[in-house]
N, C-alpha and C. Protein backbone atom coordinates (compact mmCIF):
# COMPACT_ATOMS: atom_id res chain seq x y z
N UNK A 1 0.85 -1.18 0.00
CA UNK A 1 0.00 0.00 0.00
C UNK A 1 0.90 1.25 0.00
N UNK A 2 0.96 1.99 -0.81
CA UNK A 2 1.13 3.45 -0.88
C UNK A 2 0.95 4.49 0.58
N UNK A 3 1.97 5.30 0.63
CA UNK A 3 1.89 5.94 1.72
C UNK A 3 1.62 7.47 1.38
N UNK A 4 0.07 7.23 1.70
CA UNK A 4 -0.09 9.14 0.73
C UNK A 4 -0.22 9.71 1.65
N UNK A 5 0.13 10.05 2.73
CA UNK A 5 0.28 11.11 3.42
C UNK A 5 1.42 11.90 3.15
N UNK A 6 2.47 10.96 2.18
CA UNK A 6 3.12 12.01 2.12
C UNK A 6 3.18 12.35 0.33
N UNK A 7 1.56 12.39 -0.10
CA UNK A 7 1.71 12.88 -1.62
C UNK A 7 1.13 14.28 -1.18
N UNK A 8 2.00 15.05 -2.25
CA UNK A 8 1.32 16.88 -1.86
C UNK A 8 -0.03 17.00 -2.60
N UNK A 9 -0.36 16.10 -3.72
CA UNK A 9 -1.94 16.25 -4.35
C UNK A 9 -2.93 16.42 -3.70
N UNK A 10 -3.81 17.17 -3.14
CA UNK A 10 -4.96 17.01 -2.81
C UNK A 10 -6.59 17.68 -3.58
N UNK A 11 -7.00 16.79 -4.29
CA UNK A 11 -7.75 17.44 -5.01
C UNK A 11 -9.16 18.20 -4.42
N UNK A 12 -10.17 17.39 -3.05
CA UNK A 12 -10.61 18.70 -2.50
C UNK A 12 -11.03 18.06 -1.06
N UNK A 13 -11.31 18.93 -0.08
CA UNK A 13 -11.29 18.23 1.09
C UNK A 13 -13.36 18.06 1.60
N UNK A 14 -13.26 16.95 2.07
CA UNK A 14 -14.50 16.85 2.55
C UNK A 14 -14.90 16.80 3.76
N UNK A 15 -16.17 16.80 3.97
CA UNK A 15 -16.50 16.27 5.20
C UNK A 15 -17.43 15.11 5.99
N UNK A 16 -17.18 14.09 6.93
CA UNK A 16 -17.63 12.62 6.40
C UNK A 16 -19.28 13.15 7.60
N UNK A 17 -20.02 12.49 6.39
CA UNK A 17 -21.43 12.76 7.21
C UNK A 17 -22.28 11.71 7.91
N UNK A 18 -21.37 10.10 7.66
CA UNK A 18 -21.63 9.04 7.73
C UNK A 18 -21.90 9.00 9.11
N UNK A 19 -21.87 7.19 9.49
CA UNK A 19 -22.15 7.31 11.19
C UNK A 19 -20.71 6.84 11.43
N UNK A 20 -20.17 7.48 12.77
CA UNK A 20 -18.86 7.51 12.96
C UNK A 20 -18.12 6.42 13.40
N UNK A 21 -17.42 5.38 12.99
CA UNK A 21 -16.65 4.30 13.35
C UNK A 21 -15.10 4.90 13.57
N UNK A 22 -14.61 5.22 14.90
CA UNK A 22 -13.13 5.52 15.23
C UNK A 22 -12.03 5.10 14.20
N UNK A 23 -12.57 3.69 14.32
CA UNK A 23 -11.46 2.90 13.24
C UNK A 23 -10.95 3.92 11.70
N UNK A 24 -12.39 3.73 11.46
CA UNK A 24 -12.09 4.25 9.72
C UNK A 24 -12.23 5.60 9.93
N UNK A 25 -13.71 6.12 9.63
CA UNK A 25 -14.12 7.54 9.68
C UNK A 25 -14.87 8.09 10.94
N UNK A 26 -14.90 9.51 11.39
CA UNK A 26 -15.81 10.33 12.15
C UNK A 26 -16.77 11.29 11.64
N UNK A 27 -17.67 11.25 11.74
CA UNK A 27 -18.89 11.98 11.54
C UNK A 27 -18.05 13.16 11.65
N UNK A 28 -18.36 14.37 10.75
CA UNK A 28 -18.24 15.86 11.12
C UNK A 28 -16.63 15.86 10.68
N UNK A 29 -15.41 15.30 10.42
CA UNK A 29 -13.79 15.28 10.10
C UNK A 29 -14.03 15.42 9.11
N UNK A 30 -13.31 16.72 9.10
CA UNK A 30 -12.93 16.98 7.27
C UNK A 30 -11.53 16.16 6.83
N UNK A 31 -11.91 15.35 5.95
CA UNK A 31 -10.42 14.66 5.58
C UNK A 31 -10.00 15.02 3.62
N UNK A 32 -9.46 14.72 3.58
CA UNK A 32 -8.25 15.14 2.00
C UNK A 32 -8.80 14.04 0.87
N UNK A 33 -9.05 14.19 0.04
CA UNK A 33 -9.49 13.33 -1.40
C UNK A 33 -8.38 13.51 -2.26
N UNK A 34 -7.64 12.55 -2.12
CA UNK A 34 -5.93 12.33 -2.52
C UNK A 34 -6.21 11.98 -3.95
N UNK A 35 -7.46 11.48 -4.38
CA UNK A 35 -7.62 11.11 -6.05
C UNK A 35 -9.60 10.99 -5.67
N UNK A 36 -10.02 10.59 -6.93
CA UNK A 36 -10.97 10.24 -7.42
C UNK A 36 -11.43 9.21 -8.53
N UNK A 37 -11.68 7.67 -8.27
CA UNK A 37 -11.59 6.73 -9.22
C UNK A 37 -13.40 6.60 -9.38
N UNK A 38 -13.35 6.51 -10.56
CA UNK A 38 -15.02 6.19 -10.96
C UNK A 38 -15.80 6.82 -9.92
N UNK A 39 -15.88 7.98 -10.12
CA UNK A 39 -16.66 9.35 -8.80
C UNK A 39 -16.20 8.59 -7.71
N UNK A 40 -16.08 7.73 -7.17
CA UNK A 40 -15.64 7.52 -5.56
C UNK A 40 -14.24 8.16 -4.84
N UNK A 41 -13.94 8.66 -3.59
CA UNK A 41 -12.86 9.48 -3.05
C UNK A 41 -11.83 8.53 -2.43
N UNK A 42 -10.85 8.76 -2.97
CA UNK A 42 -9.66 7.64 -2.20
C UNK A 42 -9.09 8.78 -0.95
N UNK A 43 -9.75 8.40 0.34
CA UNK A 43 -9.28 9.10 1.34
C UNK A 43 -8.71 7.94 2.44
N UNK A 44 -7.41 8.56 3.30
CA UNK A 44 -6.75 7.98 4.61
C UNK A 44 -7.62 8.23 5.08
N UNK A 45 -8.17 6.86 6.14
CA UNK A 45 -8.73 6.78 6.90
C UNK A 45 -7.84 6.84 8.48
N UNK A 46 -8.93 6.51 10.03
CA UNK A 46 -8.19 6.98 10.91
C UNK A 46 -6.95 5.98 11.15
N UNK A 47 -6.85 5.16 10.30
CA UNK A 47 -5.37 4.02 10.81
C UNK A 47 -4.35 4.29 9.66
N UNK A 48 -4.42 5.18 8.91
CA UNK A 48 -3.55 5.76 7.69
C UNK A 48 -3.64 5.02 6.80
N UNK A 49 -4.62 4.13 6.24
CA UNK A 49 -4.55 3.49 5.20
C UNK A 49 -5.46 3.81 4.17
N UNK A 50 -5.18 4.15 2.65
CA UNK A 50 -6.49 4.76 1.72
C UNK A 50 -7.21 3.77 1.36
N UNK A 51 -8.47 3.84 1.45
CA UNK A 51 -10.12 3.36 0.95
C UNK A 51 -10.37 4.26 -0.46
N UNK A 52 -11.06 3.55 -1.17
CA UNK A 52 -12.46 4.43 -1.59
C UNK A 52 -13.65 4.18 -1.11
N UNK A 53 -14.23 5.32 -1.21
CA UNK A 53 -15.60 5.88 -0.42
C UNK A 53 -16.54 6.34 -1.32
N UNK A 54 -17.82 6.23 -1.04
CA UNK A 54 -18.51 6.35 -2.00
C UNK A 54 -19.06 8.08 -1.34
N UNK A 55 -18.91 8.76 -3.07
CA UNK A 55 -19.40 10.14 -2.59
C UNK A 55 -20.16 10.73 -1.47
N UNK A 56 -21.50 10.02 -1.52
CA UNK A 56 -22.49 9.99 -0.71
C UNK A 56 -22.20 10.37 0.67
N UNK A 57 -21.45 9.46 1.36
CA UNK A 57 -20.90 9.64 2.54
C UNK A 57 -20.41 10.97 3.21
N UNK A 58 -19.77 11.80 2.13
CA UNK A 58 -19.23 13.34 2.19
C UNK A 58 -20.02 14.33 1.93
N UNK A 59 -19.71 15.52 2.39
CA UNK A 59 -20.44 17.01 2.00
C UNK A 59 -18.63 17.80 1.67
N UNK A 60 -18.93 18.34 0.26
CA UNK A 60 -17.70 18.86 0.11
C UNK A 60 -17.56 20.17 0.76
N UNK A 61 -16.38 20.07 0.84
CA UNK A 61 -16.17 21.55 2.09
C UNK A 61 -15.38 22.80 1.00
N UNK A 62 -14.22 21.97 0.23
CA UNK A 62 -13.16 22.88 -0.20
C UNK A 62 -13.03 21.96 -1.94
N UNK A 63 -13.54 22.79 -2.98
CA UNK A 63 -13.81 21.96 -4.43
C UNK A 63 -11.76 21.74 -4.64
N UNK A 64 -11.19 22.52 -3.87
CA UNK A 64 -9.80 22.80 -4.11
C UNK A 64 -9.43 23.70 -5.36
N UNK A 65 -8.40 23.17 -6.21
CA UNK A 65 -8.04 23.75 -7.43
C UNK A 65 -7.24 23.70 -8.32
């Protein structure tokens, strides 16, 4: 697995609206959308490892640029 915390890309940041599991995601954490494969967000979750996530889950905060 790839270690993107340390890629400088971030294409826009969201915020997870889901129900909050410590492990992966928290309700209300804005986290970084390091790419985008077939509309879904490849974001580090809380154990540093990237998922994709399905849009839904997020409210975008920052479209980036």
């Amino acid at each position: 697995m790839k270690n993107y915390k340390k890629q400088k890309v971030i294409f826009m940041k969201v915020k997870f609206i889901g129900e909050t599991d410590p492990v992966y995601m928290i309700n209300g954490k804005v986290y970084d959308v390091i790419s985008i494969e077939k509309t879904w967000y490849r974001i580090v979750d809380e154990e540093g490892e990237d998922y994709l996530y399905p849009p839904e889950l997020f409210e975008v905060v920052d479209e980036g640029g």
